[in-house]
Protein backbone atom coordinates (compact mmCIF):
# COMPACT_ATOMS: atom_id res chain seq x y z
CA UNK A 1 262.10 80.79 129.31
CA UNK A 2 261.36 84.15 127.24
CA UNK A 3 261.58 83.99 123.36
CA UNK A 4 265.38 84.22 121.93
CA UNK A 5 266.60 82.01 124.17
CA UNK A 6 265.96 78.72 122.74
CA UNK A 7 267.69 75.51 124.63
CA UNK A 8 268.08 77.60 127.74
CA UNK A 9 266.13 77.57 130.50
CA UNK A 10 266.61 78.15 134.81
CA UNK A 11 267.37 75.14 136.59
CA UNK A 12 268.84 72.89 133.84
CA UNK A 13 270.87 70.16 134.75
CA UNK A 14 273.73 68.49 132.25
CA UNK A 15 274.12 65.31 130.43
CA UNK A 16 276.19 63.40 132.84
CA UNK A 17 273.71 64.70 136.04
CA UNK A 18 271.94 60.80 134.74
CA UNK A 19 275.58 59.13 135.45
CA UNK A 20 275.29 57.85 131.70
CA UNK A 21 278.86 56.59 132.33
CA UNK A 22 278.68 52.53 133.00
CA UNK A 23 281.29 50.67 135.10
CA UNK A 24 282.81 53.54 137.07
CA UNK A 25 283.43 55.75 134.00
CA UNK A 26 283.94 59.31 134.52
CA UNK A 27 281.52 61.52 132.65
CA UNK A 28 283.01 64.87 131.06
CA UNK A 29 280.56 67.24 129.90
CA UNK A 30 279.98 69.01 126.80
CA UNK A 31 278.09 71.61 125.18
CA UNK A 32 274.80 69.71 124.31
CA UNK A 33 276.73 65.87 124.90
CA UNK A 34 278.61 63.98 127.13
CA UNK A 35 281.44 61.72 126.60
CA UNK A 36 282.97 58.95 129.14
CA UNK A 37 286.67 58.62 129.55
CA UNK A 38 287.33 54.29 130.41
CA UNK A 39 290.46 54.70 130.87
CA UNK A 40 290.51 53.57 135.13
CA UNK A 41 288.36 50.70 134.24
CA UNK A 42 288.17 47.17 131.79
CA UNK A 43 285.39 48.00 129.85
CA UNK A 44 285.66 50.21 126.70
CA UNK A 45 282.80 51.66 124.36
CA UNK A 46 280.86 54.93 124.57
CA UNK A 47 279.86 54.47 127.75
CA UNK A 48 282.06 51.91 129.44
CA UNK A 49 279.40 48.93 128.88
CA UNK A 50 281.66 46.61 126.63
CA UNK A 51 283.74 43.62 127.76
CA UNK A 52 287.44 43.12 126.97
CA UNK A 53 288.11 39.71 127.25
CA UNK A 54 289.74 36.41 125.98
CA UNK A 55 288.28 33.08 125.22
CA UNK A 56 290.96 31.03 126.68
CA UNK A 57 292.36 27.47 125.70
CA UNK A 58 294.27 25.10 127.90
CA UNK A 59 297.62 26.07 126.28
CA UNK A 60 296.73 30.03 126.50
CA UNK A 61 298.51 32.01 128.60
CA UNK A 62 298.96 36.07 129.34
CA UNK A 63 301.93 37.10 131.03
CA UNK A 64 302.12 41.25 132.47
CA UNK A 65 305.88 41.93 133.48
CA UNK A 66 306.73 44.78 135.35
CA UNK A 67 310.52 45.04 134.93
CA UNK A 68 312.27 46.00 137.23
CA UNK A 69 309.34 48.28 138.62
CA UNK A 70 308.39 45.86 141.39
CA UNK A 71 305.45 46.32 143.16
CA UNK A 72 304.93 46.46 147.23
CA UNK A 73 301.25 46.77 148.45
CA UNK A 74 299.95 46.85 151.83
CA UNK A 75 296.17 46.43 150.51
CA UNK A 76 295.07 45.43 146.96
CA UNK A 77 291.83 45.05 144.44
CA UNK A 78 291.83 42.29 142.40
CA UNK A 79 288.85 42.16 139.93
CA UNK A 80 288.15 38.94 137.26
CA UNK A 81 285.13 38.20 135.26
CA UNK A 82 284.84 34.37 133.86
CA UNK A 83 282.48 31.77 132.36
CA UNK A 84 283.62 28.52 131.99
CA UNK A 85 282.66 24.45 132.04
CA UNK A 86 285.50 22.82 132.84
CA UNK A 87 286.33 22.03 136.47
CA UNK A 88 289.41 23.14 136.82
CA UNK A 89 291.58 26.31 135.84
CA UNK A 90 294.12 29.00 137.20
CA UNK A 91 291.94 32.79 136.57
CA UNK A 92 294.73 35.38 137.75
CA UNK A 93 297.86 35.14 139.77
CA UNK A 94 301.02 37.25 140.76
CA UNK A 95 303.78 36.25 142.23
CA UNK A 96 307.90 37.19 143.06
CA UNK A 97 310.61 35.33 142.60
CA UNK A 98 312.90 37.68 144.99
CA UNK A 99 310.34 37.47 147.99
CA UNK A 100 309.02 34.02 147.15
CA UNK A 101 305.21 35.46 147.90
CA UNK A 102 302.08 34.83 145.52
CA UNK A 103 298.66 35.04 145.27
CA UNK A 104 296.54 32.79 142.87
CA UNK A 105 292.79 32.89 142.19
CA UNK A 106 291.47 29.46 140.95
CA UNK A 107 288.26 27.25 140.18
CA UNK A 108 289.14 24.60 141.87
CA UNK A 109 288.02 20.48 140.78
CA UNK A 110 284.61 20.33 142.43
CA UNK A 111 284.04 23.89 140.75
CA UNK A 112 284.53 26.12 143.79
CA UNK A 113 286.36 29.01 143.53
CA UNK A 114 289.95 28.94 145.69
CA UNK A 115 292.10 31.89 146.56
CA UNK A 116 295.18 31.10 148.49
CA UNK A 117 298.05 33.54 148.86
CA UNK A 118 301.53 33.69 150.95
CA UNK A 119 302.70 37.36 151.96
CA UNK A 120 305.04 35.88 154.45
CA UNK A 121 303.87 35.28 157.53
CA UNK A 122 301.84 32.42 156.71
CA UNK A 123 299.71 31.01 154.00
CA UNK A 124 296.53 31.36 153.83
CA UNK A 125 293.40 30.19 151.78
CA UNK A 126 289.72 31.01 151.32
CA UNK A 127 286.63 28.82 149.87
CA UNK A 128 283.99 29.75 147.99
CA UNK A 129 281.54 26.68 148.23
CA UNK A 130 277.80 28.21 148.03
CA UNK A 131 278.13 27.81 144.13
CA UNK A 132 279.44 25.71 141.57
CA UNK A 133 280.83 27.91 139.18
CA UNK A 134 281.45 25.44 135.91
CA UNK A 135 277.88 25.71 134.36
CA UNK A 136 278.40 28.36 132.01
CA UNK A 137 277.05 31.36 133.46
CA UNK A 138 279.20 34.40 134.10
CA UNK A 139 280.57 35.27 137.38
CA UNK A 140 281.96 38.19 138.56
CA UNK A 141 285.05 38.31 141.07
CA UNK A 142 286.30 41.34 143.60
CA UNK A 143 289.03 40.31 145.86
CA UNK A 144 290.11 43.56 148.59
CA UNK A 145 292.36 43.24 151.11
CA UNK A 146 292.28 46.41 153.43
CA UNK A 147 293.29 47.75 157.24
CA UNK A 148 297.08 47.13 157.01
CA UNK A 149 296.77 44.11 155.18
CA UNK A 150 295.15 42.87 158.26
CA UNK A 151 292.01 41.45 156.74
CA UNK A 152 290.66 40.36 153.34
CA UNK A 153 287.18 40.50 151.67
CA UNK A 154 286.10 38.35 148.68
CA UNK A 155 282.91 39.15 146.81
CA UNK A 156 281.26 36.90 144.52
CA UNK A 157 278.55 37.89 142.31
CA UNK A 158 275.78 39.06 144.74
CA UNK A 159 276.51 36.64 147.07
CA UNK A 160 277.34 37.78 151.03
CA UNK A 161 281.32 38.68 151.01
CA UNK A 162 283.54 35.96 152.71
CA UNK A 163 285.89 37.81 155.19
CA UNK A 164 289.03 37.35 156.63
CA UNK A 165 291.06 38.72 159.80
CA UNK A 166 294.51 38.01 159.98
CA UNK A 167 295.50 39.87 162.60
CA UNK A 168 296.09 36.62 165.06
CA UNK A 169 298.00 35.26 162.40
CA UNK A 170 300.58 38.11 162.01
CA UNK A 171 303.50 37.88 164.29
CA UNK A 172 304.99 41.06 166.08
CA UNK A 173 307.52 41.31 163.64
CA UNK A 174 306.08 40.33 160.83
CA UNK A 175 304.52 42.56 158.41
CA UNK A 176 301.67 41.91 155.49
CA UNK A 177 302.93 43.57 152.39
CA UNK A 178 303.44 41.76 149.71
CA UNK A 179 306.87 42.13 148.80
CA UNK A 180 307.93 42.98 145.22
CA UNK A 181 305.60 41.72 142.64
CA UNK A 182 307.01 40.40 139.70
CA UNK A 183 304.43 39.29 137.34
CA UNK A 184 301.17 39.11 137.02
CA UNK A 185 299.28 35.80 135.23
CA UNK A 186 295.90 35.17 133.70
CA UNK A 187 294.94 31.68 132.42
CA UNK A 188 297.69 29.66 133.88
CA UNK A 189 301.44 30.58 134.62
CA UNK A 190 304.33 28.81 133.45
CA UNK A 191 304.92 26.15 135.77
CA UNK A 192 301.46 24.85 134.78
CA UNK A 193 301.30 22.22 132.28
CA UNK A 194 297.28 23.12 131.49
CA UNK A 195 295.54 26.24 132.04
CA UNK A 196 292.29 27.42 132.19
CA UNK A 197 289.40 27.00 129.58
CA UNK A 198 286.37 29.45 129.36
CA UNK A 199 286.24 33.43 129.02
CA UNK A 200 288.07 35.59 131.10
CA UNK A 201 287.59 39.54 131.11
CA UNK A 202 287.29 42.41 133.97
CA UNK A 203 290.68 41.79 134.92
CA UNK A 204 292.34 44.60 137.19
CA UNK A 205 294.89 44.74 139.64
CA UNK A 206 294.59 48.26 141.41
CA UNK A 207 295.04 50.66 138.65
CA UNK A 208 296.60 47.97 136.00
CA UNK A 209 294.02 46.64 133.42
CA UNK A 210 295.89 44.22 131.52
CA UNK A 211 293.94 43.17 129.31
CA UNK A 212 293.02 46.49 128.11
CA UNK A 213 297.25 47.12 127.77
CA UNK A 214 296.91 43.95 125.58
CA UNK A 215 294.48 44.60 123.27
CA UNK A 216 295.12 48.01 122.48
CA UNK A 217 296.11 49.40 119.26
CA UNK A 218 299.82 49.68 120.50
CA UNK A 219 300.49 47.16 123.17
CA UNK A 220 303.64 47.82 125.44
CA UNK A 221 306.14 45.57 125.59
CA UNK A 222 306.35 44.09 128.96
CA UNK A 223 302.90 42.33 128.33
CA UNK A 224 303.23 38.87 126.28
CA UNK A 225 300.84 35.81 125.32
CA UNK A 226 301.36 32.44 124.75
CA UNK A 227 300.38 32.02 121.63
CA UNK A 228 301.68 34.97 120.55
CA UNK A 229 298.64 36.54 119.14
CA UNK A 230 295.03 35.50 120.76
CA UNK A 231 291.68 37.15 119.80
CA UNK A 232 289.99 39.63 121.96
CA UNK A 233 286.23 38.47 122.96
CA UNK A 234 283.11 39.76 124.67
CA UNK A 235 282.35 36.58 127.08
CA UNK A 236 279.10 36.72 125.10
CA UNK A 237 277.78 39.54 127.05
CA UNK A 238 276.30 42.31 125.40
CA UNK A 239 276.76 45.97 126.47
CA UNK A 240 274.42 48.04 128.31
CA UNK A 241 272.49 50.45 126.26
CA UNK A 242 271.18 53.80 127.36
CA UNK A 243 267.87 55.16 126.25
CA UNK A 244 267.83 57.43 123.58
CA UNK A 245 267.22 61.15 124.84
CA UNK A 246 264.05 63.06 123.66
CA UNK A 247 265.40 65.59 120.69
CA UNK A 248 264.87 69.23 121.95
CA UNK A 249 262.55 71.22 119.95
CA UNK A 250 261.73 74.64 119.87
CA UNK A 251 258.71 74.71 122.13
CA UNK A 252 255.10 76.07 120.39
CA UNK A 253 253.86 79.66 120.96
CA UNK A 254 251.27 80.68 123.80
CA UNK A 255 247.73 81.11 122.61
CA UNK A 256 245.22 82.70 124.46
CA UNK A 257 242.09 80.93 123.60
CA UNK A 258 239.11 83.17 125.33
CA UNK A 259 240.59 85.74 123.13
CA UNK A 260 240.14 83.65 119.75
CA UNK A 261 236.63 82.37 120.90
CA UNK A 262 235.76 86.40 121.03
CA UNK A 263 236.12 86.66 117.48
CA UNK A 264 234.04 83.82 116.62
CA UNK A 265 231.37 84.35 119.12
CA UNK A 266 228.79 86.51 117.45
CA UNK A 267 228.28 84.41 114.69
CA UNK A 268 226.12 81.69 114.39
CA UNK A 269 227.98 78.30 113.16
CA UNK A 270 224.13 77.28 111.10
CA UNK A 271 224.06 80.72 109.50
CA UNK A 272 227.67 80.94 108.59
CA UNK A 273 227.21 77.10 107.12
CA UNK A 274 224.14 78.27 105.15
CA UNK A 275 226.01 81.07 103.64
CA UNK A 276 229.00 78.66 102.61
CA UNK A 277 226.40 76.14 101.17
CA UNK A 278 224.56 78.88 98.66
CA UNK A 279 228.10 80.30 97.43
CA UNK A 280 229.50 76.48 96.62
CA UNK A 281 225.93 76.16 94.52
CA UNK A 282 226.39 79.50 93.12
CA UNK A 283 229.96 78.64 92.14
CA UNK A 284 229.09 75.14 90.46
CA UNK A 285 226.16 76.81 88.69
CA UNK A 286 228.30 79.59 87.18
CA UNK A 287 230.84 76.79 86.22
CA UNK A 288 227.95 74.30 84.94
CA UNK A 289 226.99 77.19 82.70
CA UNK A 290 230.17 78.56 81.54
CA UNK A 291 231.17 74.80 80.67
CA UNK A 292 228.00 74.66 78.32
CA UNK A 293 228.96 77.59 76.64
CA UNK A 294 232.39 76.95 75.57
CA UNK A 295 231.49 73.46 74.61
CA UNK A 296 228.35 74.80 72.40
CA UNK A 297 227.66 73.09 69.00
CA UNK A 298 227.64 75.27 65.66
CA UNK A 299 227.03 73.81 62.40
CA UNK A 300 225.28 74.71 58.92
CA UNK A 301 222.52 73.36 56.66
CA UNK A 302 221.14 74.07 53.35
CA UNK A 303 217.52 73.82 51.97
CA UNK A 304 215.76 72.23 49.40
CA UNK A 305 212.99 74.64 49.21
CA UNK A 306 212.23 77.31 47.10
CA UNK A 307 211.67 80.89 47.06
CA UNK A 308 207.85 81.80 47.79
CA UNK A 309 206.86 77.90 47.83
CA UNK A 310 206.43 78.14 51.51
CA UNK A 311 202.81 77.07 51.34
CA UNK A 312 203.07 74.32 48.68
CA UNK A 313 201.68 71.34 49.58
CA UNK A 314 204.78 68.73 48.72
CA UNK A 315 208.22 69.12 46.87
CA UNK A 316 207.14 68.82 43.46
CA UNK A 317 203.92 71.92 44.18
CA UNK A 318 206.92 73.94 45.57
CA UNK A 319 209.17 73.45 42.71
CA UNK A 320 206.06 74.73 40.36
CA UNK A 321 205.61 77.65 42.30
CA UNK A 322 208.44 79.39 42.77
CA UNK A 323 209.40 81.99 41.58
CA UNK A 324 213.14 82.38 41.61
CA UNK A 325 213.78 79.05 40.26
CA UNK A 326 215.10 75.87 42.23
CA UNK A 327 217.76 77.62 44.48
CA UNK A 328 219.13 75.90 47.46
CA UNK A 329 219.27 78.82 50.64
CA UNK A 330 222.35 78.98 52.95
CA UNK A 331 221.19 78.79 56.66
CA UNK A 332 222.80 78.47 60.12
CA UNK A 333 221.01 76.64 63.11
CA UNK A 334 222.72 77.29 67.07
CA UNK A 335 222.66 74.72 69.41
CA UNK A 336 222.76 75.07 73.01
């Protein structure tokens, strides 16, 4: 890209072109970031990676009302995440009271997962018994029911889907909606004297995330617990981390190299070393020298000698000799 235009070049592609967004997440772009909107799904966090859930106890329960706005469907999606130990439990349910028809999603006592439902025409239920699901280890559920109502598909994990075709089943005048649901349940309902034990998150029901409606900063009203407060928890699954992206930097300038070695070329690398060599002796000599000088020695001494006694033979000869008397002579000596 030319010079001025720094950060922009043909062809570039945006942040969420990677689908940074985790979990179904829709990624919105922005100028040089993305952000993810959760709102359609169960997960929360910056990019739809964390769990809402609830460690469950056997007295726990969660109870979504939708007053007076009862639901119909003709097809559902029922999604559940869980971990658990104990061999028994009620995940999610929903039921009426006006049309008497319910669906419940259970672990059932040899740790198989159960789903049994009544839409009314007749009641059905489906197995899961590949896996025992009370060891611990999360599982993920997706229940879908689809053509009409007509048939059913239950995915566990990564396991191959279980389907179901009612279609024999249904009677010519009988129809598979589920008529007007009432409430939804997670962890047991209230006909149940013990519920389920373990962690339960993921929990949707088309587009209603309950969960997420519960633990929010303002919870609506038509969504109670039993107790009445109970702690939000991960299922001890951490989130999904992205890579961190390479920091843009402004890219280094274009150097044409055959043209730098022509500068260079006509000079010989010993030569040009010898040079270098005699000016760093030349230098330390001058300093050597100017060092010696500054730091020179003076000092002063006086004689004992007299005038014109420079040939005596001792002191004493001197002494007898001279002829200005015994004077002492001021004299200065350099040293270098």
């Amino acid at each position: 890209y030319p010079w001025g235009l720094y950060g922009v070049r043909v062809g570039c592609r945006g942040k969420c072109d990677k689908n940074p967004c985790q979990n179904n997440g829709e990624c919105l772009e922005g100028y040089d970031h993305f952000t993810c909107n959760c709102r359609w799904t169960p997960f929360k966090g910056p990019i739809c990676a964390d769990e809402i859930g609830v460690n469950m106890r056997t007295n726990y329960m969660i109870k979504y009302d939708f007053k007076g706005k009862y639901k119909s469907t003709i097809a559902e999606r029922i999604h559940v995440g869980f971990t658990t130990t104990d061999p028994k439990g009620f995940l999610v349910g929903l039921e009426s009271s006006v049309s008497k028809e319910y669906l419940t999603l259970m672990l059932s006592n040899s740790g198989h997962i159960r789903l049994v439902f009544d839409f009314g025409f007749e009641r059905q239920e489906i197995v899961f018994t590949e896996q025992n699901f009370m060891t611990g280890q999360y599982h993920d559920v997706l229940v879908e029911r689809y053509n009409n109502g007509k048939n059913l598909r239950m995915t566990i994990d990564n396991y191959p889907p279980l389907e179901m075709d009612f279609s024999t089943s249904l009677k010519a005048s009988a129809d598979a909606q589920f008529d007007n649901i009432q409430y939804l349940y997670i962890g047991k309902n209230e006909s149940m004297r013990e519920g389920f034990v373990g962690c339960i998150s993921r929990v949707e029901f088309d587009e209603i995330i309950p969960l997420k409606l519960y633990f929010q900063e303002d919870p609506h009203d038509n969504i109670k617990s039993t107790p009445e407060i109970i702690t939000e928890d991960f299922c001890g699954i951490e989130p999904v981390t992205l890579k961190p992206e390479e920091e843009e930097t402004r890219r280094p300038p274009d150097v044409d190299k055959e043209t730098i070695k022509k500068f260079y070329s006509n000079t010989s690398s010993v030569i040009l070393g010898l040079i270098l060599s005699l000016i760093a002796a030349l230098i330390i000599i001058v300093c050597f020298a100017t060092g010696k000088y500054i730091n020179r020695h003076k000092g002063d001494y006086y004689t004992q000698e007299d005038e014109g006694a420079y040939d005596a033979f001792d002191a004493d000869t001197a002494v007898l000799q001279g002829r200005t008397g015994h004077q002492v002579q001021k004299k200065k000596e350099w040293f270098i």
